[in-house]
N, C-alpha and C. Protein backbone atom coordinates (compact mmCIF):
# COMPACT_ATOMS: atom_id res chain seq x y z
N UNK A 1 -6.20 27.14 2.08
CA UNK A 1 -6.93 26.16 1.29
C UNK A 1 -6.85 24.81 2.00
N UNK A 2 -7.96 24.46 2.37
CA UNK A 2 -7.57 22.82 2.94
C UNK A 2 -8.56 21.50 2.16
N UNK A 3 -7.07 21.32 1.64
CA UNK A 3 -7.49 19.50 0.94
C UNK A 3 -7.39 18.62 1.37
N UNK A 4 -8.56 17.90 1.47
CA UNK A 4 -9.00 16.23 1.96
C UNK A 4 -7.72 15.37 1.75
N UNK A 5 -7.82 14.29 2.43
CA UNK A 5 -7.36 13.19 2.27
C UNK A 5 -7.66 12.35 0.81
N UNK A 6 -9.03 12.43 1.12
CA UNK A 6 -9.65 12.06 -0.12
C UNK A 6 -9.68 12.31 -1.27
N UNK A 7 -9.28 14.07 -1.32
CA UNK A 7 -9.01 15.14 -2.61
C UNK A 7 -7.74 14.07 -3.10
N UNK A 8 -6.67 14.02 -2.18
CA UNK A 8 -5.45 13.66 -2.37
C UNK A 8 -5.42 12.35 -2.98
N UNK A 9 -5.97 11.77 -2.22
CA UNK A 9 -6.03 10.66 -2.91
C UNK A 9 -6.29 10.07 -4.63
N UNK A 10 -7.46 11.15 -4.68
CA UNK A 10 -7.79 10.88 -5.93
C UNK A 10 -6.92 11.08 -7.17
N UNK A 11 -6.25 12.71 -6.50
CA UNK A 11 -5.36 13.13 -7.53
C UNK A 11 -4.49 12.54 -7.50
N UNK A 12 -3.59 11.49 -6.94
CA UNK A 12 -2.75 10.36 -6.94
C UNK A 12 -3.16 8.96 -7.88
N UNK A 13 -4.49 8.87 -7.63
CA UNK A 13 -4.97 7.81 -8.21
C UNK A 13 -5.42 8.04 -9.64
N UNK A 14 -5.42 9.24 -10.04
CA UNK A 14 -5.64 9.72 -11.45
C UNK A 14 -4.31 9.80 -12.21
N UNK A 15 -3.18 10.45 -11.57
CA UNK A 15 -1.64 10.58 -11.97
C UNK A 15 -1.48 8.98 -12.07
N UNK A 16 -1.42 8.47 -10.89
CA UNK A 16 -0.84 6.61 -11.25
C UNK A 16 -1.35 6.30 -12.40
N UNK A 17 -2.99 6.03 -12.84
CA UNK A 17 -3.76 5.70 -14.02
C UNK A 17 -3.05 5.84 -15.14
N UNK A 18 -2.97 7.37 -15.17
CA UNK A 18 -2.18 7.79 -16.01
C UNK A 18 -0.92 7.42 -16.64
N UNK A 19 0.43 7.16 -15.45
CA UNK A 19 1.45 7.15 -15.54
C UNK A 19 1.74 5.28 -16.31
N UNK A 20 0.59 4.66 -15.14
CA UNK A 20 0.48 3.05 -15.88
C UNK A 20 -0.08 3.13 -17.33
N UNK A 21 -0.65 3.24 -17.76
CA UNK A 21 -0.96 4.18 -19.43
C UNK A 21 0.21 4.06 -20.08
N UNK A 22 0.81 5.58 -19.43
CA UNK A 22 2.25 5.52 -20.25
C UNK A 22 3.32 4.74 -20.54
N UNK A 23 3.58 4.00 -19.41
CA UNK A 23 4.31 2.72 -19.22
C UNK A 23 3.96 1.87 -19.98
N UNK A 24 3.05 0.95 -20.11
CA UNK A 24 2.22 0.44 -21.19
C UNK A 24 1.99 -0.05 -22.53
N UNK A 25 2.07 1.35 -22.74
CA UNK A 25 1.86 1.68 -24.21
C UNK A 25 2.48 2.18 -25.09
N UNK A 26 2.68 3.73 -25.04
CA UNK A 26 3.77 4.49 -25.58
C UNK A 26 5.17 3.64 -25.27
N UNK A 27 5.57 3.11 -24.43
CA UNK A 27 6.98 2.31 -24.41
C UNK A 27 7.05 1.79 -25.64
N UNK A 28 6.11 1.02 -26.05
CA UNK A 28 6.33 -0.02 -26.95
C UNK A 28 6.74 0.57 -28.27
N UNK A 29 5.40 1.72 -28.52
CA UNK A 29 5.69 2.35 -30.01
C UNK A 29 7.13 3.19 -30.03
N UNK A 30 7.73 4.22 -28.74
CA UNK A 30 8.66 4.16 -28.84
C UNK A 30 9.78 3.55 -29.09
N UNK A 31 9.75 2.52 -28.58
CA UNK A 31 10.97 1.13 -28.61
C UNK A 31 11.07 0.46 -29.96
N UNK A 32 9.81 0.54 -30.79
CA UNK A 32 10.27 0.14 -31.33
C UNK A 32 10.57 1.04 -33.09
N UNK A 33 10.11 2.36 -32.93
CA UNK A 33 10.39 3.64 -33.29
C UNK A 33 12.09 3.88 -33.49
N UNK A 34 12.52 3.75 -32.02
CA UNK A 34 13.82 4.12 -32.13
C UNK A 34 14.81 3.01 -32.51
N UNK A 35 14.43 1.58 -32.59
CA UNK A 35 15.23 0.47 -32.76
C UNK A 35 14.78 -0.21 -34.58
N UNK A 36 13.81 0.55 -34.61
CA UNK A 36 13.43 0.16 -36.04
C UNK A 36 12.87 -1.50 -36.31
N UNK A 37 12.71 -2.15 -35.35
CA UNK A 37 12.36 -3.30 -35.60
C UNK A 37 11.99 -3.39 -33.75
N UNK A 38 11.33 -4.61 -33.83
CA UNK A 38 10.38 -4.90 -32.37
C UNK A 38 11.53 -5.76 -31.56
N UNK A 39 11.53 -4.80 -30.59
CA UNK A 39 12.38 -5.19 -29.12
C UNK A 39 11.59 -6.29 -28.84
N UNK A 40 12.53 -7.19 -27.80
CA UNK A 40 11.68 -8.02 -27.41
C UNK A 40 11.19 -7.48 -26.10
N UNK A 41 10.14 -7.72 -25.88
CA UNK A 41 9.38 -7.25 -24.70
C UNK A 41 8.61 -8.20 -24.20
N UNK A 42 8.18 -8.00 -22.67
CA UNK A 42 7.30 -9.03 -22.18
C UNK A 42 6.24 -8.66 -20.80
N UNK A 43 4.80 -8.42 -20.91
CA UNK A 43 4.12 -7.34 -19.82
C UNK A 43 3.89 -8.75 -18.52
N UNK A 44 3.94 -7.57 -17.42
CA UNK A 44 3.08 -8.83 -16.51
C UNK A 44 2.74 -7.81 -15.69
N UNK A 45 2.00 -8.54 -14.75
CA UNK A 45 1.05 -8.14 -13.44
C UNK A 45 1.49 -8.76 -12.09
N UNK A 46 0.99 -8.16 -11.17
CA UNK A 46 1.12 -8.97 -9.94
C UNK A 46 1.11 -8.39 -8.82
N UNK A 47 0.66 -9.40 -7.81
CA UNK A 47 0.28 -8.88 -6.82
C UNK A 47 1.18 -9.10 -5.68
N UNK A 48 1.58 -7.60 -4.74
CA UNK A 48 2.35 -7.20 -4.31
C UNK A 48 1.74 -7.17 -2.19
N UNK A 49 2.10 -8.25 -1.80
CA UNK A 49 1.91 -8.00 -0.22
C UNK A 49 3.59 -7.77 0.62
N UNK A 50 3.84 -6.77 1.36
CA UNK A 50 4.60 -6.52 2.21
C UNK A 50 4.44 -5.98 4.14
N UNK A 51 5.87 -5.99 4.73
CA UNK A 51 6.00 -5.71 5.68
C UNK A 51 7.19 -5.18 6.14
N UNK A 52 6.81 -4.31 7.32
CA UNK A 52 8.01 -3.46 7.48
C UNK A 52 8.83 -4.46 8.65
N UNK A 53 10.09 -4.30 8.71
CA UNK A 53 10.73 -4.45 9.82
C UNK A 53 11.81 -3.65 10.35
N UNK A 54 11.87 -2.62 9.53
CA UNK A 54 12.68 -1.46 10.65
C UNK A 54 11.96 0.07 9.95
N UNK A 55 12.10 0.89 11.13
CA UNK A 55 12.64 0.62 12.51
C UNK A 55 10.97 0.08 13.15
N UNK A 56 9.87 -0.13 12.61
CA UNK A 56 8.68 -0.51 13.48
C UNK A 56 8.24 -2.19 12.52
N UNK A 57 7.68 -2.77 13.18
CA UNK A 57 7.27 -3.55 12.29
C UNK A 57 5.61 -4.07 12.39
N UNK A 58 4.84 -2.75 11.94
CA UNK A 58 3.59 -3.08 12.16
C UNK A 58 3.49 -2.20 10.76
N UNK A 59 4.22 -1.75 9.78
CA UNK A 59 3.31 -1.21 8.36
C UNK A 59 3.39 -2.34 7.46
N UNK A 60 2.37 -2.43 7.35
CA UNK A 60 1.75 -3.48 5.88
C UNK A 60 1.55 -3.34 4.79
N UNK A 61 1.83 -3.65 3.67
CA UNK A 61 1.28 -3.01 2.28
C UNK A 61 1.14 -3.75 1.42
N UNK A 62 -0.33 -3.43 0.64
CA UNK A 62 -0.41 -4.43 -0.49
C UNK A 62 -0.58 -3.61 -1.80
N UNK A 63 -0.20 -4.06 -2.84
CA UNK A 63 -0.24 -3.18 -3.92
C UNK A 63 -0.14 -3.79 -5.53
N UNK A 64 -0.74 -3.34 -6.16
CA UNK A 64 -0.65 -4.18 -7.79
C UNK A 64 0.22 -3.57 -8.34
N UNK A 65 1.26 -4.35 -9.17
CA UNK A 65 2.16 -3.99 -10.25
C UNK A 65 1.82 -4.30 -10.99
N UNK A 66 2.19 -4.00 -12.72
CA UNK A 66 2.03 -3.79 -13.89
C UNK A 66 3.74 -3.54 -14.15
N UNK A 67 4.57 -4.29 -15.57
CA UNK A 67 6.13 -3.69 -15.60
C UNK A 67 5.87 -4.40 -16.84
N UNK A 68 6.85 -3.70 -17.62
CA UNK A 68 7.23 -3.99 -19.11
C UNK A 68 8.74 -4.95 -19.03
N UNK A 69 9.45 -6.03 -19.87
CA UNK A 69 10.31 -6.18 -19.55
C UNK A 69 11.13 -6.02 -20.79
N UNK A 70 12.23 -6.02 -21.54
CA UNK A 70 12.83 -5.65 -22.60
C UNK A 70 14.24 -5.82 -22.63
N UNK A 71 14.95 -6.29 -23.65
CA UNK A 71 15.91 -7.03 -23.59
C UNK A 71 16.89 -5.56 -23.17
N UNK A 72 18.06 -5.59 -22.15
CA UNK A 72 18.47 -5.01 -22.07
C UNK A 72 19.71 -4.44 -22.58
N UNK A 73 20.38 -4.91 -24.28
CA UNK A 73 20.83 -4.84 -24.90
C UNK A 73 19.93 -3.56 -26.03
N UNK A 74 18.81 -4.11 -26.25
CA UNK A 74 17.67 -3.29 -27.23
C UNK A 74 17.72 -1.78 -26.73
N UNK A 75 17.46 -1.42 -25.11
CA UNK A 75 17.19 -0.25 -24.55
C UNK A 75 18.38 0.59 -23.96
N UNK A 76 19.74 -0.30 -24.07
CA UNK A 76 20.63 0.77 -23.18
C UNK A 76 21.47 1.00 -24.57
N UNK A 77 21.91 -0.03 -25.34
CA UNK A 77 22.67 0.04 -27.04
C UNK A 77 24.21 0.18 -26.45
N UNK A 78 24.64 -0.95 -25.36
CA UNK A 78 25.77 -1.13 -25.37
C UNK A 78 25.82 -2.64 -24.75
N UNK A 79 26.61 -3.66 -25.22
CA UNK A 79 26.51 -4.97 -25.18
C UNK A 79 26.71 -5.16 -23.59
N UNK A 80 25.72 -6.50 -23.74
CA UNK A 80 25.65 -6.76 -21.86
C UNK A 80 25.34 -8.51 -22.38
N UNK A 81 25.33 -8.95 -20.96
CA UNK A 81 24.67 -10.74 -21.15
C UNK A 81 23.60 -10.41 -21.82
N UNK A 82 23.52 -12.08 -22.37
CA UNK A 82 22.40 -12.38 -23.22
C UNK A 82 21.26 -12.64 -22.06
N UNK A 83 21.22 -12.51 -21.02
CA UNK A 83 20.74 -13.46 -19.97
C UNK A 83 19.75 -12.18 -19.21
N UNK A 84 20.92 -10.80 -19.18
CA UNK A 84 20.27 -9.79 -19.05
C UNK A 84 18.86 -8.80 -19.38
N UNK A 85 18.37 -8.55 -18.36
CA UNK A 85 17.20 -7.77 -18.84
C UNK A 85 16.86 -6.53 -18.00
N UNK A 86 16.25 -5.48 -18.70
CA UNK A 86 15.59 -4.44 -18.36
C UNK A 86 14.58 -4.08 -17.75
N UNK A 87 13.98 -3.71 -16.64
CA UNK A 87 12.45 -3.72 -16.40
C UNK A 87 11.75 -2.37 -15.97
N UNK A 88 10.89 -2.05 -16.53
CA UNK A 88 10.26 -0.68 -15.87
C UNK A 88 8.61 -1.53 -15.36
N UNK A 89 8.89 -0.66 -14.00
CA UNK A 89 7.52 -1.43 -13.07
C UNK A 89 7.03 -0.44 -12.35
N UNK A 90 5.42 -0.18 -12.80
CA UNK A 90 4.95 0.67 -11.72
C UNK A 90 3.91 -0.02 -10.76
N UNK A 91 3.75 0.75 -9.78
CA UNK A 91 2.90 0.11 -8.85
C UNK A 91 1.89 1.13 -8.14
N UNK A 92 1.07 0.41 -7.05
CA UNK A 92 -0.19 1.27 -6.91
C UNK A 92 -0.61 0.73 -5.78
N UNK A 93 -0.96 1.32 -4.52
CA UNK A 93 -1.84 0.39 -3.63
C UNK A 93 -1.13 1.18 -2.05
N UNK A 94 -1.92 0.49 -0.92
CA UNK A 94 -2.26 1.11 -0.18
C UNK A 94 -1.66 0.43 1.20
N UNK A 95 -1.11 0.68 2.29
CA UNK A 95 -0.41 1.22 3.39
C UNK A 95 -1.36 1.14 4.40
N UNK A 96 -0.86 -0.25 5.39
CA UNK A 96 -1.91 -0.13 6.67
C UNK A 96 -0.44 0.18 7.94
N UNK A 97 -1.39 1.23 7.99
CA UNK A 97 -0.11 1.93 9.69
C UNK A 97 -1.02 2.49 10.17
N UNK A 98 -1.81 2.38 11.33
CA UNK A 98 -2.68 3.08 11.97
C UNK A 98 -3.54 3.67 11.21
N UNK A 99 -4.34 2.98 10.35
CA UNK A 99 -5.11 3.52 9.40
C UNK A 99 -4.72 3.13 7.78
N UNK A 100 -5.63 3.24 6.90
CA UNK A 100 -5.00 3.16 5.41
C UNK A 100 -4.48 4.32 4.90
N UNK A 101 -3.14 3.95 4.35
CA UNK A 101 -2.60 4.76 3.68
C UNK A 101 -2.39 5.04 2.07
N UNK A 102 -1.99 5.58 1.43
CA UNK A 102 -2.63 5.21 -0.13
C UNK A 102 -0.65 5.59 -0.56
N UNK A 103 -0.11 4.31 -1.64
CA UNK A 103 0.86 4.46 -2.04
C UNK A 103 1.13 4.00 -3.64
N UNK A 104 2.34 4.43 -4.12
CA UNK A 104 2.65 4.64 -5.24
C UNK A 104 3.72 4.42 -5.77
N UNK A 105 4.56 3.89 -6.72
CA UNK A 105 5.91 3.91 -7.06
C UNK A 105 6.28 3.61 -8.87
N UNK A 106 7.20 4.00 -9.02
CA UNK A 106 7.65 3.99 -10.34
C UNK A 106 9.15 3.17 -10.34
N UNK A 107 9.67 2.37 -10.54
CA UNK A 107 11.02 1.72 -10.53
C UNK A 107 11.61 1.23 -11.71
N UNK A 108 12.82 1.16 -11.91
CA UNK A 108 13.12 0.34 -12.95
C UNK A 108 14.73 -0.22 -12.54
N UNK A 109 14.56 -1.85 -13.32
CA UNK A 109 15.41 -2.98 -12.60
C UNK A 109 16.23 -3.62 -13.66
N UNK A 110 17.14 -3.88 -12.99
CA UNK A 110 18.35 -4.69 -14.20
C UNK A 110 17.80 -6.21 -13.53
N UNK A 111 17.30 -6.94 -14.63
CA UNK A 111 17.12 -8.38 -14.37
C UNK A 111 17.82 -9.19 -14.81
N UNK A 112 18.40 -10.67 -14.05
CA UNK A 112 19.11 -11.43 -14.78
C UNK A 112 19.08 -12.81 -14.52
N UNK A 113 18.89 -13.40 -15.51
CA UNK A 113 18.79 -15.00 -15.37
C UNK A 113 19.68 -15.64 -15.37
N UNK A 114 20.27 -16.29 -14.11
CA UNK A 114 21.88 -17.11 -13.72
C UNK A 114 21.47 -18.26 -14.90
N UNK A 115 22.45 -19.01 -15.13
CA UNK A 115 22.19 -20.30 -16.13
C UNK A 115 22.47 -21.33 -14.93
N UNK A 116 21.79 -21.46 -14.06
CA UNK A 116 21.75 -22.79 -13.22
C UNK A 116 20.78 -24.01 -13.14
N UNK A 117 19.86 -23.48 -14.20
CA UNK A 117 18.90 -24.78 -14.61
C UNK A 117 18.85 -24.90 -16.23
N UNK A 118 19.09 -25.78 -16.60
CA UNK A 118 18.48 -25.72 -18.62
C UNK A 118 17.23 -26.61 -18.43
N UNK A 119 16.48 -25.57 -17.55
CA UNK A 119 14.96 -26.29 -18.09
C UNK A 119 14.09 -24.95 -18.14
N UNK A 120 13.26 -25.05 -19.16
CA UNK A 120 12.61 -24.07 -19.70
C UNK A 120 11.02 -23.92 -18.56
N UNK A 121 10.91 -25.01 -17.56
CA UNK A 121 9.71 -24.81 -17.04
C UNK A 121 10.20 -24.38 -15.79
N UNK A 122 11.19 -23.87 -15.19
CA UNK A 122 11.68 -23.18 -13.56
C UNK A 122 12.73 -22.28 -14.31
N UNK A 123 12.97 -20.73 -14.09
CA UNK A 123 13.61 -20.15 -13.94
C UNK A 123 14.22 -19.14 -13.32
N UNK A 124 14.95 -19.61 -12.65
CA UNK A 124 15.74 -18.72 -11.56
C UNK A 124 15.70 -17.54 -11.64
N UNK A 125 15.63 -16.16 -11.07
CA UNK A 125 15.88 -14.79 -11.75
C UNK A 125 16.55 -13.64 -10.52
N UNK A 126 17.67 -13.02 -10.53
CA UNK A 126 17.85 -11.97 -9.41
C UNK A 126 18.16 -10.90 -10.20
N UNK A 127 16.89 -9.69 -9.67
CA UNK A 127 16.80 -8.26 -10.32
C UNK A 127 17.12 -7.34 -8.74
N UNK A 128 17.62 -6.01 -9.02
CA UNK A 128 18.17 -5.26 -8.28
C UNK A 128 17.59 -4.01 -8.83
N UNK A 129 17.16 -2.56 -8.23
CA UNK A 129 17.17 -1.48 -9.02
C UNK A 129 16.63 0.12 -7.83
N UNK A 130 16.22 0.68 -8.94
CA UNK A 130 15.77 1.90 -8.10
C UNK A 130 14.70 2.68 -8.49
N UNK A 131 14.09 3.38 -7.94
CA UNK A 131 12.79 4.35 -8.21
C UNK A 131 12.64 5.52 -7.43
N UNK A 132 11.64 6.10 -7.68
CA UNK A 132 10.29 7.21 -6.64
C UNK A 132 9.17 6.26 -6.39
N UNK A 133 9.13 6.40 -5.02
CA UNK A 133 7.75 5.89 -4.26
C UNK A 133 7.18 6.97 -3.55
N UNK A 134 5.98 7.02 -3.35
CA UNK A 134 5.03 8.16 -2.74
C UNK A 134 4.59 7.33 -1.66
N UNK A 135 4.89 7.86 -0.24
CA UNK A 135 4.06 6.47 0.74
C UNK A 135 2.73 8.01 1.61
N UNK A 136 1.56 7.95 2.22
CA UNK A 136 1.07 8.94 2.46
C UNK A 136 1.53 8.65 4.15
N UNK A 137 1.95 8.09 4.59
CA UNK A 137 2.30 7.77 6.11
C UNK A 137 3.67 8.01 6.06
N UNK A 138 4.28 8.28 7.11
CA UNK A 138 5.92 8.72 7.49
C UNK A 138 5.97 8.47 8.61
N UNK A 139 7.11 7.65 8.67
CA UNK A 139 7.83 7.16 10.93
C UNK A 139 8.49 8.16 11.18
N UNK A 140 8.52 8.38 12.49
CA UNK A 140 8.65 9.20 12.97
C UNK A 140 10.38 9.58 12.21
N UNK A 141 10.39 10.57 12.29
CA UNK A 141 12.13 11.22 12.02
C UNK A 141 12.10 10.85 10.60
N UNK A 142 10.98 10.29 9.39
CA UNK A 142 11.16 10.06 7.79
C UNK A 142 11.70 11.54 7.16
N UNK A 143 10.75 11.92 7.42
CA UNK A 143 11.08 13.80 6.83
C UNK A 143 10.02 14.07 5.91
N UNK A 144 9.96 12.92 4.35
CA UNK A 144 9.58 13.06 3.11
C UNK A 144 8.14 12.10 3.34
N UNK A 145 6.90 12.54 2.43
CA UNK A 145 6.72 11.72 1.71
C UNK A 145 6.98 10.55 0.08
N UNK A 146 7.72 11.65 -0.24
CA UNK A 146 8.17 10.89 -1.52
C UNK A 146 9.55 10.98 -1.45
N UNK A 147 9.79 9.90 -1.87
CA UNK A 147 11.16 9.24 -1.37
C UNK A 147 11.71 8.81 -2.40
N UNK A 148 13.55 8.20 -2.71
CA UNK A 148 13.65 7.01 -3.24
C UNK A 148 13.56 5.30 -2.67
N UNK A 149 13.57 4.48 -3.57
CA UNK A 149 12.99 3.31 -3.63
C UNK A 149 13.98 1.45 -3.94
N UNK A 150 14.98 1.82 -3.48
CA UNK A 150 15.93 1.21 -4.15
C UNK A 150 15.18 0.00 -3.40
N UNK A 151 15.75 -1.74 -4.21
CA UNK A 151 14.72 -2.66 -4.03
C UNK A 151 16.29 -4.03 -4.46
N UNK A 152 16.17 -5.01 -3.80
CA UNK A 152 16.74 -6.19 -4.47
C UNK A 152 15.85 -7.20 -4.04
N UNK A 153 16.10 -8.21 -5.42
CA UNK A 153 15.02 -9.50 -5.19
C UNK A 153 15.27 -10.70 -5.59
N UNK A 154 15.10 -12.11 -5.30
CA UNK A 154 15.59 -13.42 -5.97
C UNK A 154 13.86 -13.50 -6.13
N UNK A 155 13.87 -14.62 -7.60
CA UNK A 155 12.73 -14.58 -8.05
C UNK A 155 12.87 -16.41 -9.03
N UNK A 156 11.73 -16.64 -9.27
CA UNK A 156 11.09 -17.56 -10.25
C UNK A 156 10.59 -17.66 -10.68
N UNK A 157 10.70 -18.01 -12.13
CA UNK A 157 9.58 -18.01 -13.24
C UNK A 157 9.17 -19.69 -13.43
N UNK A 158 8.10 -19.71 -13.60
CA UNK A 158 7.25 -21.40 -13.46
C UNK A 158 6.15 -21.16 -15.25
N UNK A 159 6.80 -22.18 -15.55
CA UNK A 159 6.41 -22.18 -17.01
C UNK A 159 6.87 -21.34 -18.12
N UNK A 160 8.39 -21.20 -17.88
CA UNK A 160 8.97 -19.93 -18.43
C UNK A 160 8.94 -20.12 -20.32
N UNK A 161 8.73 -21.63 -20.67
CA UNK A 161 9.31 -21.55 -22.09
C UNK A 161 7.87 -21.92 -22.29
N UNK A 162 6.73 -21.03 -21.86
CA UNK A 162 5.13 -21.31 -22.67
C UNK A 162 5.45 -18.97 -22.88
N UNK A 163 3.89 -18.58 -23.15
CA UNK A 163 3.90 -17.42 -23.37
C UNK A 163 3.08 -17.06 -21.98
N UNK A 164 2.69 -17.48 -20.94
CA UNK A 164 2.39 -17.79 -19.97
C UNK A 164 2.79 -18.20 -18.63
N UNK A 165 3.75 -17.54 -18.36
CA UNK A 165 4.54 -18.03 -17.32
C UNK A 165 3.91 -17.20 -16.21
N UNK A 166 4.23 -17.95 -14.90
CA UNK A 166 4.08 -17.13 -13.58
C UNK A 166 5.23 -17.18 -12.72
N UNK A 167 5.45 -16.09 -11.89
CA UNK A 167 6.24 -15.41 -11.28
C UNK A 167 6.07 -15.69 -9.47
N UNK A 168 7.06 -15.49 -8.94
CA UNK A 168 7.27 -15.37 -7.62
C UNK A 168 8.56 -15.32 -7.44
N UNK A 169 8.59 -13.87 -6.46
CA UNK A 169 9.43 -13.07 -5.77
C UNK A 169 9.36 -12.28 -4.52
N UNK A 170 10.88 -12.39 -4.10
CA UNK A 170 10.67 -12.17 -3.06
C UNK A 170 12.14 -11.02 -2.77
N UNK A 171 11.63 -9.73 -2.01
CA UNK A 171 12.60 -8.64 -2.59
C UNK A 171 12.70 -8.03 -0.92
N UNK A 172 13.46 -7.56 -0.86
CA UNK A 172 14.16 -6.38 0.07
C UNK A 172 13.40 -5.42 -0.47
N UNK A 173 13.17 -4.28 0.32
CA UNK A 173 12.87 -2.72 0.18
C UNK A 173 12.92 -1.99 0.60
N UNK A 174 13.34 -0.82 0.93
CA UNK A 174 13.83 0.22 0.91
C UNK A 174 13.23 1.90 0.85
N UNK A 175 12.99 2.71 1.42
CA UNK A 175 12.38 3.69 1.59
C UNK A 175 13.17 4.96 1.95
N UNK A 176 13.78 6.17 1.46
CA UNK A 176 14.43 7.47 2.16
C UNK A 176 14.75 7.88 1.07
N UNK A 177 15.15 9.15 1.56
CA UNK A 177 15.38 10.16 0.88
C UNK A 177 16.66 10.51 0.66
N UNK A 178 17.64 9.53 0.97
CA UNK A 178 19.23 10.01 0.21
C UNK A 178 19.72 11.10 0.76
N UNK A 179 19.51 11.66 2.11
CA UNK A 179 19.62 12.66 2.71
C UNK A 179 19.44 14.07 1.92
N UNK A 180 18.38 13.91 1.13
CA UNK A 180 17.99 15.37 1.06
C UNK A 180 17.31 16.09 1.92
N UNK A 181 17.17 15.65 2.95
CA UNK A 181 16.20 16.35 3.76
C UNK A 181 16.78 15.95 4.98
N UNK A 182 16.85 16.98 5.77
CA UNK A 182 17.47 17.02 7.40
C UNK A 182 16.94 15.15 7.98
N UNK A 183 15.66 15.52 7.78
CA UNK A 183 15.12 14.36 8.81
C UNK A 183 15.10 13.07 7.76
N UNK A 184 15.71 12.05 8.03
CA UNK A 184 15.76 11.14 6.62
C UNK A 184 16.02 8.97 7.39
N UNK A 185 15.22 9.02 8.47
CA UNK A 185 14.85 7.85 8.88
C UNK A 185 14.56 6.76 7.51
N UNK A 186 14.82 5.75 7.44
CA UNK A 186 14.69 4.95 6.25
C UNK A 186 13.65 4.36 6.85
N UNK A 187 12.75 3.46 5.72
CA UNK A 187 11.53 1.89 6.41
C UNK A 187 12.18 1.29 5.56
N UNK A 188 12.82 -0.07 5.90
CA UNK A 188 12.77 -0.97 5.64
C UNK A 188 12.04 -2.45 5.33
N UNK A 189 11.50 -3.09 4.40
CA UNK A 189 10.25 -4.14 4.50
C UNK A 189 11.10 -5.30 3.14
N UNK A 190 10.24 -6.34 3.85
CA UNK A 190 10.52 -7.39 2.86
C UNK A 190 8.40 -7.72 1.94
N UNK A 191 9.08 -7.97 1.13
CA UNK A 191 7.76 -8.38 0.26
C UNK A 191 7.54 -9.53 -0.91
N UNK A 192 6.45 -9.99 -0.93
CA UNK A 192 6.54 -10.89 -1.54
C UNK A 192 5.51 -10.19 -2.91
N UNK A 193 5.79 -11.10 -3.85
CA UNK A 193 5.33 -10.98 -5.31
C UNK A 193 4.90 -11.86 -6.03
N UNK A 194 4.12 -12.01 -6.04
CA UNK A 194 3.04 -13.08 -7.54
C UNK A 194 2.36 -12.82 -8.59
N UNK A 195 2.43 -13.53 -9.56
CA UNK A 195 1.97 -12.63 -10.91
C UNK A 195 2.07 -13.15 -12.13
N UNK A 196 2.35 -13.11 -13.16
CA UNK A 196 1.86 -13.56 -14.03
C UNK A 196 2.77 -12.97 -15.23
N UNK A 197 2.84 -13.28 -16.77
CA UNK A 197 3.53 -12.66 -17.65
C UNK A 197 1.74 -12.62 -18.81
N UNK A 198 2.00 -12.07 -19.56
CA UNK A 198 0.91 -12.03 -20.77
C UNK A 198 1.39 -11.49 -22.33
């Protein structure tokens, strides 16, 4: 049986649709199903440009996120900082390495706001976490296309005490397979992030 690139693609781009859906939506009615009263939560968007620097540094990637954020006291139900937060973030978008590549990821991040400013219009933020990413390109000696995703990031929120705030970050990333697989070369990339809350 031989399937396109294009076949592939699509059926990736129908699963993501999907999976951003679920993220979304059902979170919410769950969350607040199981807590009996409304978590606090908070959606945003944003747009995702990166670059690799090991071991090659010519893959590029740009990609849109979508992530829910939720107090992380509400979702784990064992006491943590007040400062602390939860995040599930998926993403979507596409991979220039000798051609376009089409990519994917699902993550979720412990976020936390240091108390080094008491002003409600700049806020500091460093989130850390892990996922599955689907990349359709592999360096030489990768093994996998789908991989884990582990990620750290320092970040800022600009207009944090309106319902409207915007975002910028800037994260480490991370690509391999945890040695499940003989051949397990990591990509390494830094990326930047802009975006928005709603």
């Amino acid at each position: 049986m031989n399937i396109s690139r294009q076949n592939i693609f699509s059926v990736f781009f129908s699963i993501s649709i999907f999976i951003l859906v679920l993220i979304l939506y059902p979170v919410e009615s769950r969350g607040e199903e199981i807590n009996g009263d409304n978590v606090n939560k908070r959606y945003g968007l944003g747009a995702v440009i990166g670059n690799s620097y090991d071991p090659v540094g010519d893959i590029y990637f740009y990609m849109l996120s979508g992530f829910v954020l939720f107090d992380y006291e509400r979702i784990w139900h064992h006491s943590a900082p007040e400062p602390l937060r939860f995040k599930v973030e998926y993403n979507i978008g596409a991979a220039k390495e000798r051609g376009a590549s089409f990519m994917t990821s699902i993550n979720m991040f412990a976020l936390f706001y240091p108390d080094l400013l008491k002003d409600d219009v700049i806020k500091p933020y460093i989130e850390g976490g892990i996922g599955i990413i689907y990349t359709d390109f592999r360096v030489e000696g990768q093994g996998l296309k789908i991989n884990f995703n582990p990620q750290v990031g320092i970040g800022m929120e600009f207009g944090a005490g309106s319902g409207d705030a915007y975002f910028l970050c800037f994260r480490l990333h991370h690509i391999s397979n945890g040695d499940l697989y003989k051949d397990n070369r990591g990509v390494n990339s830094a990326l930047l992030m802009l975006g928005r809350y709603f």
